[in-house]
Each structure stands twice: as C-alpha cells, then as structure tokens.
Protein backbone atom coordinates (compact mmCIF):
# COMPACT_ATOMS: atom_id res chain seq x y z
CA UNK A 1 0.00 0.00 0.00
CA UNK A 2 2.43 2.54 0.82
CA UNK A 3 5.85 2.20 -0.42
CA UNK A 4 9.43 4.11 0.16
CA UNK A 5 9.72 6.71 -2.11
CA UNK A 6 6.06 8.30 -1.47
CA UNK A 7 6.00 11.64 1.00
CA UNK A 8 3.08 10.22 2.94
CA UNK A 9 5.11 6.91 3.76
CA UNK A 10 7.40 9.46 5.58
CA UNK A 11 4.28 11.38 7.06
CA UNK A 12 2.66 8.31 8.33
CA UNK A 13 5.61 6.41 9.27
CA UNK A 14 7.92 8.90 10.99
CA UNK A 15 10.77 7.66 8.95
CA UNK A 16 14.15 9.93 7.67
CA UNK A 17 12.57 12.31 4.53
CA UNK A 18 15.10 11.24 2.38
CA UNK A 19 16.08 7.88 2.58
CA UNK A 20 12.56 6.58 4.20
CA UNK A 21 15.02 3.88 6.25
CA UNK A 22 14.88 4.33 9.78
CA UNK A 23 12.86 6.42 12.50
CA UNK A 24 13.39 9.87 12.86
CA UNK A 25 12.31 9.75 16.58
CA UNK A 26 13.85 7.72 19.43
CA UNK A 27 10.65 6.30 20.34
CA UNK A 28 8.21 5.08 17.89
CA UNK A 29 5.41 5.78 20.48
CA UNK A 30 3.86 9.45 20.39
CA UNK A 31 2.14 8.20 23.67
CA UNK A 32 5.49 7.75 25.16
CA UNK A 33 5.10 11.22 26.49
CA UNK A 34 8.43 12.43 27.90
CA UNK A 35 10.01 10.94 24.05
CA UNK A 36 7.42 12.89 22.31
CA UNK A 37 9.57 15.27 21.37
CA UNK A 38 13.49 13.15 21.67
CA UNK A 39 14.80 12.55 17.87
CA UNK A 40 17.65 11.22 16.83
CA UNK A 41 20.07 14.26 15.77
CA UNK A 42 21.00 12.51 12.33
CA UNK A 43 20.06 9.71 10.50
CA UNK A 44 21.88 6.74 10.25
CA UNK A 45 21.68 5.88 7.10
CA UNK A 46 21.99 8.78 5.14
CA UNK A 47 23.63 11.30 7.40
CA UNK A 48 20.33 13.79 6.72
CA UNK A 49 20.49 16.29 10.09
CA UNK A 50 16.86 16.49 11.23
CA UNK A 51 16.69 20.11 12.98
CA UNK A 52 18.17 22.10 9.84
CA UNK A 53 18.16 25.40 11.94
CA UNK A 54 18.02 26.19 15.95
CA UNK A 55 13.88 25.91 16.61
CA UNK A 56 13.13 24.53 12.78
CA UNK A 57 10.19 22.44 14.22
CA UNK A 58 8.78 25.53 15.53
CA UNK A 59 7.05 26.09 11.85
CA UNK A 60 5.51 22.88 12.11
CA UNK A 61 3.04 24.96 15.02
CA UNK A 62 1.49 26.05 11.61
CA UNK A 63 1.10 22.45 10.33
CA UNK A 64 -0.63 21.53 13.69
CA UNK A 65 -3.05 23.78 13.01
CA UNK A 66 -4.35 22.40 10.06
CA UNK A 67 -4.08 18.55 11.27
CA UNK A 68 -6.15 19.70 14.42
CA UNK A 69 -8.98 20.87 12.77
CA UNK A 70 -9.23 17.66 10.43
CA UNK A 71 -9.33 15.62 13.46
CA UNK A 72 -11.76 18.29 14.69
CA UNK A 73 -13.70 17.79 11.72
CA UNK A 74 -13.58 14.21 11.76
CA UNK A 75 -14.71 13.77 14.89
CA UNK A 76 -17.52 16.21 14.20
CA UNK A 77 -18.74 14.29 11.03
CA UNK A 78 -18.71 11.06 13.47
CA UNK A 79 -20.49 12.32 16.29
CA UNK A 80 -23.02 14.97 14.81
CA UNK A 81 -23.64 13.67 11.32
CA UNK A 82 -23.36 9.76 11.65
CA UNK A 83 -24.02 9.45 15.55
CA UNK A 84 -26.76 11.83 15.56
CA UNK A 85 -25.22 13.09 19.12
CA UNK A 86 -26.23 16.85 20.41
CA UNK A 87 -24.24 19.59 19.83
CA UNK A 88 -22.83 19.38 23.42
CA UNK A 89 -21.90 15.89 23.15
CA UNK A 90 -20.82 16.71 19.89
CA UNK A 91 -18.62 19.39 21.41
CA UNK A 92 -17.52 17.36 24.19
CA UNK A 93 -16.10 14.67 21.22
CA UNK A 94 -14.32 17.09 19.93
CA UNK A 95 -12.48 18.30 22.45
CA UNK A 96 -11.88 14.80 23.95
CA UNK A 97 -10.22 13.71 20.31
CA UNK A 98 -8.18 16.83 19.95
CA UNK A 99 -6.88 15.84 23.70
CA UNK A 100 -6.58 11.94 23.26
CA UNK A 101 -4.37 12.61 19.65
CA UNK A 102 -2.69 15.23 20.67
CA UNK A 103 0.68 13.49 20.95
CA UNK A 104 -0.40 11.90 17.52
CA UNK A 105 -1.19 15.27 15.96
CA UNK A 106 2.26 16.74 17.26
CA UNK A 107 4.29 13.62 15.60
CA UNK A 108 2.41 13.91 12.25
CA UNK A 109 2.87 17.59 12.00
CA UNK A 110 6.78 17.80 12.64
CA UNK A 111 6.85 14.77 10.09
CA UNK A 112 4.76 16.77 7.48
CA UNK A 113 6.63 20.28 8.25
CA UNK A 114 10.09 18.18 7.30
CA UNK A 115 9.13 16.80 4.53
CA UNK A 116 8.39 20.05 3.01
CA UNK A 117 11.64 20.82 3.23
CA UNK A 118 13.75 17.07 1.89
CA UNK A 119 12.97 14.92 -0.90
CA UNK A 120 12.96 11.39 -1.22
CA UNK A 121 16.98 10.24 -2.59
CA UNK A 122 17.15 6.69 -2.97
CA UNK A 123 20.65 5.11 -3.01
CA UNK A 124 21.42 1.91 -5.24
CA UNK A 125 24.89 0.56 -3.54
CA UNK A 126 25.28 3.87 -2.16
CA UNK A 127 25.25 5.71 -5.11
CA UNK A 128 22.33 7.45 -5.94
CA UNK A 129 19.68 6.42 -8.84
C-alpha cells in the first residue's frame, strides 16, 4: 500500500525524509510522552540532520493547526452527522479527540513540516539512482 519513495510513507511512518530507512524519533510511540519530542540528531543511514536550523520544528506549530482541525472535523462528522449526538456531546467529542491525539497530531505535524523541506533520494549501492 504505501511504499518508500512516497512523501506520505514518511508522514505516516515517521521515517528519515530522504532515505525513508529508519525512525526519525527515538521512540516510535507518540504516547510515550516524555520521548514525544526526543529525535535522533542525524540519521543513520543517510547522514540527513533532522533540525536544519536552531527551533526549525517551531514552523511545524502552523502544520498543527491544520491537522487539528481535520481531526476536529472528523470527529464532528462522526459524532453529529453519523451518531446523531447533540451539539454538546458533539462538542464534548471534539475536544476529547483533539486531547486523546494530541501526541499523535504533534508527531504527524513535525513529520509533514520536514518533509516540506527534503525529498525522497534513494541510493542503489550507495550511489544514488
């Protein structure tokens, strides 16, 4: 379904932008809360250095945005639309989603701001196709 070489395998995955081989974080668990935020400084595969700039993840605050309100959305399109819940228990769903994914939401957001910024390089033999 989703292969190496696709940005959203990196997205969903967590794995290095440009070589899509290992982990980018030191835990693989978002709900690992005190690793939430612990990556690995480089890859170790490629070499790629993860924080480009002193407080580079700080632009992915913009991506979190966005990813909030489609879980927001989601979770208002189960509860009001299919569920048929109130709008209070529709309102309560929403804010218990945006609090139960919230480490979820944090992890996809740094992995979407970074791969804005590296593209996918595969390596044949360690040379590059």
């Amino acid at each position: 379904m989703l292969k190496k070489g696709n940005k959203l395998y990196s997205i969903l995955t967590g794995s290095c932008p440009k070589c899509h081989e290992e982990s980018m974080y030191e835990s693989s668990n978002p709900y690992a809360i005190s690793q939430l935020f612990k990556m690995h400084e480089r890859c170790s595969h490629c070499g790629t250095k993860y924080k480009i700039e002193p407080s580079f993840f700080y632009g992915s605050m913009y991506v979190s945005y966005a990813v909030g309100i489609a879980f927001g959305t989601a979770a208002f399109v189960i509860a009001f639309l299919i569920l048929g819940a109130s709008l209070v228990n529709t309102f309560i769903s929403i804010v218990l989603t945006l609090i139960v994914f919230l480490p979820v939401i944090i992890r996809l957001s740094r992995n979407i701001w970074i791969n804005f910024f590296f593209k996918y390089e595969p390596e044949v033999n360690g040379q590059l196709e």
